[in-house]
N, C-alpha and C. Protein backbone atom coordinates (compact mmCIF):
# COMPACT_ATOMS: atom_id res chain seq x y z
N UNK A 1 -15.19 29.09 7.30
CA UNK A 1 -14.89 27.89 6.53
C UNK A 1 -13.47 27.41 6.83
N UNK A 2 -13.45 25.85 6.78
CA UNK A 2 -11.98 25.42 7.37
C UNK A 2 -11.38 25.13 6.22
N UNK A 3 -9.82 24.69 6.00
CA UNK A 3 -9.28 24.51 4.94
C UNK A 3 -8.31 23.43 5.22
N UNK A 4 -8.86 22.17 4.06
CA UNK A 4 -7.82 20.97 4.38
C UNK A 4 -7.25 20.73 3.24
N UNK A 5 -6.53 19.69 2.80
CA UNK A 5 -6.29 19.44 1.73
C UNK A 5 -7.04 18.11 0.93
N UNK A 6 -7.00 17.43 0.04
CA UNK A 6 -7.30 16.55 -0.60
C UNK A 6 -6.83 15.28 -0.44
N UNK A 7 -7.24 14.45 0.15
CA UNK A 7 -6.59 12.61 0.67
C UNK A 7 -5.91 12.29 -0.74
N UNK A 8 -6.39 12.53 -1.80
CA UNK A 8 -5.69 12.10 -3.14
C UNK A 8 -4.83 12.77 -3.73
N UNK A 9 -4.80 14.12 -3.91
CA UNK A 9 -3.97 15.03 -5.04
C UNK A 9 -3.64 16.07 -4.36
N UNK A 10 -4.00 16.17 -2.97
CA UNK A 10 -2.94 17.12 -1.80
C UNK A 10 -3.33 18.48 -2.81
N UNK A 11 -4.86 19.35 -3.56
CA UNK A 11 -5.32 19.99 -3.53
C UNK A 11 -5.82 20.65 -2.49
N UNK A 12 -5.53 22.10 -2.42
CA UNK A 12 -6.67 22.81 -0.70
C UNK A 12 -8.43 22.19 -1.18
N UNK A 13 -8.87 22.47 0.13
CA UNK A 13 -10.22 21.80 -0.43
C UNK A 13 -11.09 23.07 0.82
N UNK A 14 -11.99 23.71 0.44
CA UNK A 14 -12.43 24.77 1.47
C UNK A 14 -13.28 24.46 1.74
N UNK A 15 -13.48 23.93 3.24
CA UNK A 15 -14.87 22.93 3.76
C UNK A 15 -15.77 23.97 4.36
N UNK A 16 -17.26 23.44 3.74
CA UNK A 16 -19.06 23.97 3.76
C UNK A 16 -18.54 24.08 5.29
N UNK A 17 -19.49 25.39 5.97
CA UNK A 17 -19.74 25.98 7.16
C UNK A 17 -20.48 24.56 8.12
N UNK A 18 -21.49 23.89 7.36
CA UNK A 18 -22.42 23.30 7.89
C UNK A 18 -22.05 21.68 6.56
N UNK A 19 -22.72 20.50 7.60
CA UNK A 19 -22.72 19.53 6.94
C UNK A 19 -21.39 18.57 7.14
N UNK A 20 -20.87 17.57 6.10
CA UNK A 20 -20.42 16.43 6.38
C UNK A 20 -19.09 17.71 5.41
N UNK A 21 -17.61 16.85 6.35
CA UNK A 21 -16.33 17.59 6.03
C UNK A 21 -16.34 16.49 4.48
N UNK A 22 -15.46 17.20 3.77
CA UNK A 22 -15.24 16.62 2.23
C UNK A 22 -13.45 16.01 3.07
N UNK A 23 -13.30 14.93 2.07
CA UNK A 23 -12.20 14.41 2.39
C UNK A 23 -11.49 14.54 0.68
N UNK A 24 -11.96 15.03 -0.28
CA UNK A 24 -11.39 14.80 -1.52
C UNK A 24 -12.03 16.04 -2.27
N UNK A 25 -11.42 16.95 -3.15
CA UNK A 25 -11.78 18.04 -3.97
C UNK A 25 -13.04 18.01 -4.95
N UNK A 26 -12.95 16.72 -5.35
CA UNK A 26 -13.61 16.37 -6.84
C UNK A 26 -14.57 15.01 -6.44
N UNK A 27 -15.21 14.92 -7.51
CA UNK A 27 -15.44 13.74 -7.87
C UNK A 27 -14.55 12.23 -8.41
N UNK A 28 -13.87 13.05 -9.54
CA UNK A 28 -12.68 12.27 -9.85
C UNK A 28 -11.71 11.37 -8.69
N UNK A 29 -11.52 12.44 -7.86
CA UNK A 29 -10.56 12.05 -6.34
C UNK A 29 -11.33 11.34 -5.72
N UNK A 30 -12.72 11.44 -5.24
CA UNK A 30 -13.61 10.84 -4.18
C UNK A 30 -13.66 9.21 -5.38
N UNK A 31 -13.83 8.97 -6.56
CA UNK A 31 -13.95 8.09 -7.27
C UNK A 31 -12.38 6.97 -7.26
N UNK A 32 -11.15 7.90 -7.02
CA UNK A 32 -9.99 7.13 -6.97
C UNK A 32 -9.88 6.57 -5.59
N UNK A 33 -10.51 7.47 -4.27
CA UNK A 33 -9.95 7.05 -3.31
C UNK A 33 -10.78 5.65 -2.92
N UNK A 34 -12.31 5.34 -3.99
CA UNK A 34 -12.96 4.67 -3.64
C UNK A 34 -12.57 3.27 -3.91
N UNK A 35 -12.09 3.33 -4.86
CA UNK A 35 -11.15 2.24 -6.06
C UNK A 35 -9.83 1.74 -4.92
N UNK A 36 -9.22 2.70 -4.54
CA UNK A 36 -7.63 2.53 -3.98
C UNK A 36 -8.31 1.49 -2.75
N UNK A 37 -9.30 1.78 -2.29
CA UNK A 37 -10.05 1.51 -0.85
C UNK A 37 -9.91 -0.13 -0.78
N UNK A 38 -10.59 0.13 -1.90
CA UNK A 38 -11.38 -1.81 -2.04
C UNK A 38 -10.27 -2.46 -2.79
N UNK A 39 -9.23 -2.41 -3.24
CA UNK A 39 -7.76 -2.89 -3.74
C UNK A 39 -6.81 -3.20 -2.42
N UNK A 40 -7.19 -2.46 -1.25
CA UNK A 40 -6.21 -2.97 -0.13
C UNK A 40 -6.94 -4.09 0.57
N UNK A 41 -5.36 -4.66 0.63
CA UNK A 41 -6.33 -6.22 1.48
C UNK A 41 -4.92 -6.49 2.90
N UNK A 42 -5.32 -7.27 3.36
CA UNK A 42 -4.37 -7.11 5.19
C UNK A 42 -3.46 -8.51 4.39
N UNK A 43 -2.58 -8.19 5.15
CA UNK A 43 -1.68 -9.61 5.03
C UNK A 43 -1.98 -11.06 4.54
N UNK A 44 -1.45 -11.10 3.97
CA UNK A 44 -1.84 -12.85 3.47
C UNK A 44 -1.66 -13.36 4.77
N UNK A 45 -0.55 -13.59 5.16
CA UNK A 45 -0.14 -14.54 6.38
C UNK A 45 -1.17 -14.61 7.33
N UNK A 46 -1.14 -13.36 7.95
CA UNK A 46 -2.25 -13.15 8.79
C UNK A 46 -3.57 -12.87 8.95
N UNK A 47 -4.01 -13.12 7.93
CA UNK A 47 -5.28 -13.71 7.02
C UNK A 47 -5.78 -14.95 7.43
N UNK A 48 -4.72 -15.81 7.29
CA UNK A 48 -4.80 -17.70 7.29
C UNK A 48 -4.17 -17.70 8.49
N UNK A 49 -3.91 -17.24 9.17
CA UNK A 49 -3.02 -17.54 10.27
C UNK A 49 -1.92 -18.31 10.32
N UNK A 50 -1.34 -17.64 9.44
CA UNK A 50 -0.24 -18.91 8.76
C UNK A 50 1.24 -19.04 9.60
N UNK A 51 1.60 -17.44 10.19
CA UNK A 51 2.84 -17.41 10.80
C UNK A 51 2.58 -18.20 12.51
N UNK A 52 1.47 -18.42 12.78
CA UNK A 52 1.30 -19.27 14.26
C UNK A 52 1.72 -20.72 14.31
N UNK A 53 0.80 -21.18 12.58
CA UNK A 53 0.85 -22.33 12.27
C UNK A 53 1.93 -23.10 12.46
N UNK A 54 2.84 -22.90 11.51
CA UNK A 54 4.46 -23.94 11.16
C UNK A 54 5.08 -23.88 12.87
N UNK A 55 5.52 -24.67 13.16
CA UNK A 55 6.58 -24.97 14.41
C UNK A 55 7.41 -24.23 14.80
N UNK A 56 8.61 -24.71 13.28
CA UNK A 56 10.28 -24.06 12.90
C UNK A 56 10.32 -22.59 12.38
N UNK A 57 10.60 -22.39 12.77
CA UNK A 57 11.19 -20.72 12.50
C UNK A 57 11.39 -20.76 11.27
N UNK A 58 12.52 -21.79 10.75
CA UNK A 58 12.44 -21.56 9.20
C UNK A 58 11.05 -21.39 8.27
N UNK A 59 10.11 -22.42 8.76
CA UNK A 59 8.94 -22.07 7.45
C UNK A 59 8.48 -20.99 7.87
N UNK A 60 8.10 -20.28 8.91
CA UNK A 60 7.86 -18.90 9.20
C UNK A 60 8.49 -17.85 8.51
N UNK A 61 9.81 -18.16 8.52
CA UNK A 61 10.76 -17.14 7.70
C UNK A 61 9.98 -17.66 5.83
N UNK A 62 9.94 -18.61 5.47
CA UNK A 62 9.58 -18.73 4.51
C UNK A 62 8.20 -18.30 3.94
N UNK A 63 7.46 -18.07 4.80
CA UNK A 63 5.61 -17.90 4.19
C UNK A 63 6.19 -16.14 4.60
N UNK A 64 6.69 -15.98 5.53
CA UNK A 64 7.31 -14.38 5.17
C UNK A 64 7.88 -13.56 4.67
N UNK A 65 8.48 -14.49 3.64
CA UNK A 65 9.19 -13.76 2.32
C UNK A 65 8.48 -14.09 1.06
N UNK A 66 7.62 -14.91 1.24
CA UNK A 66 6.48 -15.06 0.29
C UNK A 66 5.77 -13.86 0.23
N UNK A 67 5.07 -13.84 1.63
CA UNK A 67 4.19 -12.96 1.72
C UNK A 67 5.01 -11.42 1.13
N UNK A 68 6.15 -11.28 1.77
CA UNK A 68 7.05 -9.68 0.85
C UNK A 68 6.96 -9.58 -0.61
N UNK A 69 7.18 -10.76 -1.33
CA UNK A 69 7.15 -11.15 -2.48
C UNK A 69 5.63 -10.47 -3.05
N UNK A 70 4.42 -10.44 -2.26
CA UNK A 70 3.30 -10.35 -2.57
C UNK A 70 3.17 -8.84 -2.62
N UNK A 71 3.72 -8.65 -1.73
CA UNK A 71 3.62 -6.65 -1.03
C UNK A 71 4.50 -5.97 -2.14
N UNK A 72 5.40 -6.54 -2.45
CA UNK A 72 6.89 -5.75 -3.13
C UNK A 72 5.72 -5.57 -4.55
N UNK A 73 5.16 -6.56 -5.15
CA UNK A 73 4.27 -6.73 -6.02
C UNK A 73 2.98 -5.33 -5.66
N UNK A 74 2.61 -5.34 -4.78
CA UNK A 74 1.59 -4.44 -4.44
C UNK A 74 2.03 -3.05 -4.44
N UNK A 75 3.37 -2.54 -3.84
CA UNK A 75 3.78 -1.13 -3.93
C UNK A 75 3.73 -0.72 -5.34
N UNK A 76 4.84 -1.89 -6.19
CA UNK A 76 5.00 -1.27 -7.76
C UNK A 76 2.92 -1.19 -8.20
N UNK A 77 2.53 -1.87 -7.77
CA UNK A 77 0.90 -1.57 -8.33
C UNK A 77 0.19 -0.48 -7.81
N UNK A 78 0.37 -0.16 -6.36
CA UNK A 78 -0.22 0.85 -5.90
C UNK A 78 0.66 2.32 -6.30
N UNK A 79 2.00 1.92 -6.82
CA UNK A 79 2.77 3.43 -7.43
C UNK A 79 2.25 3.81 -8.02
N UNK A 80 1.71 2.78 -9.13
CA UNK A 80 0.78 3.35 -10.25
C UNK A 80 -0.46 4.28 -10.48
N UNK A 81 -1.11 3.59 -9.06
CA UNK A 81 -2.10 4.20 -9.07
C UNK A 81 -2.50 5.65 -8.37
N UNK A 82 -1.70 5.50 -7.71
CA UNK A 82 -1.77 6.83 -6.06
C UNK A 82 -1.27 8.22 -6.97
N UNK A 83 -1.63 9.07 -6.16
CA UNK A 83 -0.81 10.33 -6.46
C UNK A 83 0.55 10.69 -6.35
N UNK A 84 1.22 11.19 -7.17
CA UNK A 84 3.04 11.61 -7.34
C UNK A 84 3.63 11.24 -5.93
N UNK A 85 3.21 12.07 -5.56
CA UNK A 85 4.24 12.47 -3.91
C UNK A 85 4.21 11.12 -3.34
N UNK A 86 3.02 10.04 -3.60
CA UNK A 86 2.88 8.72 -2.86
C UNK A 86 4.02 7.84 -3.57
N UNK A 87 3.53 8.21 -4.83
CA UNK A 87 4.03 6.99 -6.16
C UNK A 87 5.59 6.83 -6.40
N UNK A 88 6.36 7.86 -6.15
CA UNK A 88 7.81 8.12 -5.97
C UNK A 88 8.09 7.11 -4.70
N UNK A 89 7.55 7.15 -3.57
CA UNK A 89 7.97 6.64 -2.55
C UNK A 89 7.21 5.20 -2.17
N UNK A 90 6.35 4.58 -2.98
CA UNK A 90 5.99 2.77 -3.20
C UNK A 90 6.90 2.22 -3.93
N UNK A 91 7.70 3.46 -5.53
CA UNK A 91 8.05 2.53 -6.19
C UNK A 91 9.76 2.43 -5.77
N UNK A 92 10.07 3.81 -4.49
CA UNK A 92 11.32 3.43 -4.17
C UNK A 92 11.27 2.74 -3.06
N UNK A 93 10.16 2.49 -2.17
CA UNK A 93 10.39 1.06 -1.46
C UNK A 93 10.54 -0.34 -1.90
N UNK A 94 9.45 -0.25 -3.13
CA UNK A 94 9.68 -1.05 -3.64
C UNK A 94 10.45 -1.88 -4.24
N UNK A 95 11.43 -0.93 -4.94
CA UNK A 95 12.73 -1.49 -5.08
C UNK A 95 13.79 -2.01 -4.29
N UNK A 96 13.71 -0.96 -3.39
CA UNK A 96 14.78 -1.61 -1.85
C UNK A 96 14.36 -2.86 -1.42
N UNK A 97 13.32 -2.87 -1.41
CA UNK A 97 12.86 -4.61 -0.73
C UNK A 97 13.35 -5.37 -1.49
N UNK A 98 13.07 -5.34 -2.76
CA UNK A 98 13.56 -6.30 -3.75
C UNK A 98 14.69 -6.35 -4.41
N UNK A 99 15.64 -5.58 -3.98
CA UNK A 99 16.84 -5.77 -4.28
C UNK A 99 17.31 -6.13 -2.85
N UNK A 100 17.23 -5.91 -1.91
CA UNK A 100 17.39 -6.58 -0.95
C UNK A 100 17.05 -7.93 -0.78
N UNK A 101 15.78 -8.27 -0.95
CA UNK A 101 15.63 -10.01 -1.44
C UNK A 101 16.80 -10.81 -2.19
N UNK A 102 17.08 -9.58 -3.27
CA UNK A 102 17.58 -10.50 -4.07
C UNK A 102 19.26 -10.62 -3.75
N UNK A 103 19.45 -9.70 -3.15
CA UNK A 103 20.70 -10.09 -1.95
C UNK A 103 20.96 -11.18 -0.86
N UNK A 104 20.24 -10.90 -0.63
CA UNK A 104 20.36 -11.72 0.69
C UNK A 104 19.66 -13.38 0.39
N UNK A 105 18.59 -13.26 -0.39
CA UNK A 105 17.65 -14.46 -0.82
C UNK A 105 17.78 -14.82 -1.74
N UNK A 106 18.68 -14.83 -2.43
CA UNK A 106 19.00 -15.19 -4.23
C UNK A 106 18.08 -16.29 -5.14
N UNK A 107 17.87 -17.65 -3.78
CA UNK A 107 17.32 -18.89 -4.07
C UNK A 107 15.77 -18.11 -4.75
N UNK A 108 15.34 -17.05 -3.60
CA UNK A 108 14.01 -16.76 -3.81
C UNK A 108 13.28 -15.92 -4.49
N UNK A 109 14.78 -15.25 -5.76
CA UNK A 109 14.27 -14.16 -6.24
C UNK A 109 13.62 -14.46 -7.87
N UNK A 110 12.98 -14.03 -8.69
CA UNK A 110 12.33 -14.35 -9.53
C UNK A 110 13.13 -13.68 -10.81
C-alpha cells in the first residue's frame, strides 16, 4: 500500500492495493475539494479577451487592475475556505496586493 497525503487537510491517506488512488481522506475533504473546484473561474480579462482589445497601454493597465481588484477579492474568499497552511498564505497575499494597490494606485483603491 502507497502513502500520500490529503489535497485538503494534508492528512496521510493509505492508498487500496488495487483500484482508483484516493486524492482526499474523507468524505468531508472529497466534498470541500468538490465545492473549492467549481468556485474557481480563469481570469476575467482573459475570458472576454479584453487585454488584446484596447489599443493604449493605459486601458490595458486599467482592466488589469480591475481584474487584481477581483482576485485580491478572491484570495481573502478562498482563505476562508481552504485549509490552514493554504489560508495563512491567500490572506497574506492578499493583503500585499492590496496594500500595494493602495500605494501606488490610490485613485483606485476602495
Amino acid at each position: 500500500m502507497d502513502q500520500t497525503t490529503c489535497t485538503e487537510c494534508g492528512e496521510p491517506i493509505t492508498q487500496p492495493a488495487t483500484g482508483r488512488r484516493r486524492l482526499c481522506c474523507s468524505g468531508h475533504c472529497r466534498q470541500q475539494a468538490s465545492r473549492r473546484s467549481r468556485t474557481v473561474h480563469e481570469p476575467v480579462g482573459t475570458a472576454h479577451g479584453r487585454y488584446s482589445a484596447p489599443a493604449r497601454s493605459d486601458d490595458q493597465v486599467t482592466f488589469v487592475l480591475a481584474d487584481l481588484r477581483v482576485y485580491v477579492g478572491a484570495l481573502y474568499r478562498l482563505g476562508r475556505e481552504c485549509r490552514p497552511q493554504l489560508a495563512r498564505r491567500c490572506e497574506s497575499l492578499g493583503t500585499a496586493i492590496d496594500e500595494a494597490l493602495q500605494r501606488h494606485f490610490p485613485e483606485i483603491s476602495e
